[in-house]
Protein backbone atom coordinates (compact mmCIF):
# COMPACT_ATOMS: atom_id res chain seq x y z
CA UNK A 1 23.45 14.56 4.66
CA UNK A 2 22.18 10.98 4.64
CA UNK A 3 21.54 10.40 8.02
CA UNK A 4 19.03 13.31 8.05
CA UNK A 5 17.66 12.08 4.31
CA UNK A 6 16.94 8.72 6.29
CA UNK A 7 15.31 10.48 9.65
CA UNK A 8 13.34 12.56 6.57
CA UNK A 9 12.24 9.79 5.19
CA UNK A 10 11.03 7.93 8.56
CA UNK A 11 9.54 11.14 9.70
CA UNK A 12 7.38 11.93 6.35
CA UNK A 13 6.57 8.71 4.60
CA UNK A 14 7.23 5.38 6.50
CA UNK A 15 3.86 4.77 7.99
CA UNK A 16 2.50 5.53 4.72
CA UNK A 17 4.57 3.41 2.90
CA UNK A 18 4.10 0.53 5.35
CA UNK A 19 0.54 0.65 5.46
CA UNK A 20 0.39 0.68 1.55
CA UNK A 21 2.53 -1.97 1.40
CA UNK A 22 0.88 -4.08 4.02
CA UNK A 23 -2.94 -3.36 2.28
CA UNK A 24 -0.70 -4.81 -1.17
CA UNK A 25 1.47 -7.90 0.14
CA UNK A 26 -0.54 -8.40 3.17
CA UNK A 27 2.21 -9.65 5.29
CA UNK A 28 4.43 -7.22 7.96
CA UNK A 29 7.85 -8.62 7.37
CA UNK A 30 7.48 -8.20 3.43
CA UNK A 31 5.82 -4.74 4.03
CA UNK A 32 8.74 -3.97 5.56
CA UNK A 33 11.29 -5.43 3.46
CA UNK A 34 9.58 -3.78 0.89
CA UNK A 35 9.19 0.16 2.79
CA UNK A 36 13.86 -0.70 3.26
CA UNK A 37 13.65 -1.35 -0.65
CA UNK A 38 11.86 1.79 -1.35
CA UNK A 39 14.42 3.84 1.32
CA UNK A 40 17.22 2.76 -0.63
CA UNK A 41 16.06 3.49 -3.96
CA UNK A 42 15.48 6.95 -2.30
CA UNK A 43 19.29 6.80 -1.30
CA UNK A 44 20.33 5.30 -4.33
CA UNK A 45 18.75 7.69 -7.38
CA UNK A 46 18.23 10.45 -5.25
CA UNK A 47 15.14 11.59 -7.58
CA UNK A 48 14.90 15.58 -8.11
CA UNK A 49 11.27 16.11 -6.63
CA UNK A 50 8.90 19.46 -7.80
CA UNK A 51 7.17 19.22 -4.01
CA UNK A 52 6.51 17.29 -1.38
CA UNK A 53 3.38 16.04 -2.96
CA UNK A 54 5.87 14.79 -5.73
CA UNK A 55 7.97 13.07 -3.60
CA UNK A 56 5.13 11.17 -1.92
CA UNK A 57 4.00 10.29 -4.65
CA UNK A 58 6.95 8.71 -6.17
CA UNK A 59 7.67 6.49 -2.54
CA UNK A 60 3.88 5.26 -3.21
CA UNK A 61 4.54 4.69 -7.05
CA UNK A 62 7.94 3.11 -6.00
CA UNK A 63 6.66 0.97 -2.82
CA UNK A 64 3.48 -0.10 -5.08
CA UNK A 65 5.43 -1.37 -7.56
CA UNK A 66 8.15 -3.31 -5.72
CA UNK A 67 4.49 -5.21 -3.82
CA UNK A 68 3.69 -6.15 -7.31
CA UNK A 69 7.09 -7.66 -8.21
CA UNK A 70 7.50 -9.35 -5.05
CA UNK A 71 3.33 -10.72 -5.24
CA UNK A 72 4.39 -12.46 -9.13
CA UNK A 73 8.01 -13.50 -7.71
CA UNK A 74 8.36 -17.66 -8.19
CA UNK A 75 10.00 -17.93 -4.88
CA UNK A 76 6.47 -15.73 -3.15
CA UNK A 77 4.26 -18.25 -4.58
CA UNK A 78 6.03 -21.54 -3.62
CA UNK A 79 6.22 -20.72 0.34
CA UNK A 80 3.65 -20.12 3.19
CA UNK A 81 4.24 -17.62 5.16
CA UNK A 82 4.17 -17.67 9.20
CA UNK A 83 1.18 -14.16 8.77
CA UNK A 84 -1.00 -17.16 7.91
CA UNK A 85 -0.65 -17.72 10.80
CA UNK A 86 -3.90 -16.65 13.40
CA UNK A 87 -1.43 -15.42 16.52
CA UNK A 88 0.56 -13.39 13.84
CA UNK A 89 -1.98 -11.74 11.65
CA UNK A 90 -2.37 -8.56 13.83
CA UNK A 91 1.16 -8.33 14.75
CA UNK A 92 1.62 -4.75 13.49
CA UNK A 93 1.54 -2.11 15.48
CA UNK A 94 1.86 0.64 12.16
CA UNK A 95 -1.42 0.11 11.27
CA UNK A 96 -2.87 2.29 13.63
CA UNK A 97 -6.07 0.37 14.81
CA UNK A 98 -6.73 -1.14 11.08
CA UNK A 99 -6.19 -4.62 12.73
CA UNK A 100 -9.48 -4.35 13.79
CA UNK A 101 -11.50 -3.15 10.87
CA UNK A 102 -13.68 -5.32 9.49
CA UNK A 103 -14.28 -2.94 6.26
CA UNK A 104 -10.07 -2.98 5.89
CA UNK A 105 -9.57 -6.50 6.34
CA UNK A 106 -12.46 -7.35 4.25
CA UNK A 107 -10.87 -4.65 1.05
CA UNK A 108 -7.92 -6.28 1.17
CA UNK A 109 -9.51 -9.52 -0.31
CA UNK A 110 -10.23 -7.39 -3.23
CA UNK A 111 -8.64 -8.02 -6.66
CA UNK A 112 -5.74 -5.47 -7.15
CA UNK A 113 -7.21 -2.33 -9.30
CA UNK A 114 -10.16 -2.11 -6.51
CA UNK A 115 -8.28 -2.89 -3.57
CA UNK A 116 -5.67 -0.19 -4.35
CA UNK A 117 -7.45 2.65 -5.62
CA UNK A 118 -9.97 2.42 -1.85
CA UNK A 119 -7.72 2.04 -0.12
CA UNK A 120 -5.43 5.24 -1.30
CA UNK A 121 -9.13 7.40 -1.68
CA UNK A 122 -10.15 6.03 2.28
CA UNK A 123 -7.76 5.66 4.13
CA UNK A 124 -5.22 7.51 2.98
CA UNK A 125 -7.19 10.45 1.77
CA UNK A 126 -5.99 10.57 -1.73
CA UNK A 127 -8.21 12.67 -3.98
CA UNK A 128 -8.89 11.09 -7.34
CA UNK A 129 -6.47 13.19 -9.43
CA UNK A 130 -3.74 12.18 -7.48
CA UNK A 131 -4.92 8.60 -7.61
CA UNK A 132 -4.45 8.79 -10.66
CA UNK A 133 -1.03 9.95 -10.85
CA UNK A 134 -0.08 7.72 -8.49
CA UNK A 135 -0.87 4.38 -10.12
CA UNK A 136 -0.39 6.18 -13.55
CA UNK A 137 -3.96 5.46 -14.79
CA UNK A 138 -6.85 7.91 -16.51
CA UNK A 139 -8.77 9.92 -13.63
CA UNK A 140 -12.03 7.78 -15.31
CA UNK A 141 -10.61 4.18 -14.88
CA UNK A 142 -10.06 6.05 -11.41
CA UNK A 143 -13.75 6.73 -10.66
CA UNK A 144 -14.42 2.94 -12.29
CA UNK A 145 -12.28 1.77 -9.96
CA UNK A 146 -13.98 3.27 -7.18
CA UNK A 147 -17.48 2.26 -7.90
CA UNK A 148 -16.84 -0.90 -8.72
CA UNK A 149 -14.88 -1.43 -5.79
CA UNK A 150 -17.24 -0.30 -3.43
CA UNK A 151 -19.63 -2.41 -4.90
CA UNK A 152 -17.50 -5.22 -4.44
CA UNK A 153 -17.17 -4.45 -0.99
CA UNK A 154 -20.12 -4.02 0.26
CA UNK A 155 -21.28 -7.27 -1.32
CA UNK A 156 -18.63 -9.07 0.73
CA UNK A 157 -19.29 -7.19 3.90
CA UNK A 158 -23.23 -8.08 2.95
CA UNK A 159 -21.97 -12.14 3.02
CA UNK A 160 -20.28 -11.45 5.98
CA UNK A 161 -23.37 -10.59 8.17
């Protein structure tokens, strides 16, 4: 029963979950401590889910959340990580060709409420109701969220060139 919950889980939702958490913490090896975090809580509360929507939903909620605590954790702000690093930056091969997007690289220098809510709308084709579920916010602050983001993003891609 819990090896196939685990294949389940790596079929359905650990790319999204790692590219999430990658666009949040910006860093593969926390990404992926963080995606093992969210598997276990899986394992561990074994959440009743209404669909599959509802279940993908939760692994976001869940995986978005434990990129939060781990970005205001003492012990994240007191070391340098070796991402930083130019030969390491790209190192992911989950991102599917995102290494090499200008636009993607350039949103994830976006403050958090922006950052999040383009990246779940482009690239991973969220509409805005389910946005909003997903980071528990009004379908409005949603659409804010949006414009103001893109604004902000296409005045740093504007500095850029």
């Amino acid at each position: 029963m819990m090896q196939s919950r685990i294949e389940e889980f790596f079929q359905n939702y650990y790319k999204v979950c790692y590219r999430t958490a990658f666009a949040l913490v910006k860093n593969r090896a926390d990404a992926e401590d963080v995606v093992q975090e969210t598997l276990l809580r899986l394992l561990l509360y074994r959440p009743d889910f209404a669909s599959a929507e509802h279940e993908k939903a939760w692994m976001l909620r869940t995986a978005m959340n434990l990129c939060k605590d781990m970005l205001k954790s003492k012990w994240r702000k007191t070391t340098v990580s070796l991402e930083h690093m130019p030969a390491a930056k790209y190192g992911s091969l989950w991102l599917s060709g995102m290494e090499h997007d200008d636009t993607f690289w350039t949103l994830l220098e976006l403050t958090s409420p922006y950052k999040e809510c383009l990246y779940l709308f482009y690239y991973e084709d969220y509409s805005i109701r389910e946005i909003a579920d997903i980071l528990e916010k009004p379908e409005n602050t949603v659409k804010t969220n949006l414009r103001r983001g893109r604004e902000a993003l296409k005045q740093k891609l504007e500095e850029r060139r």
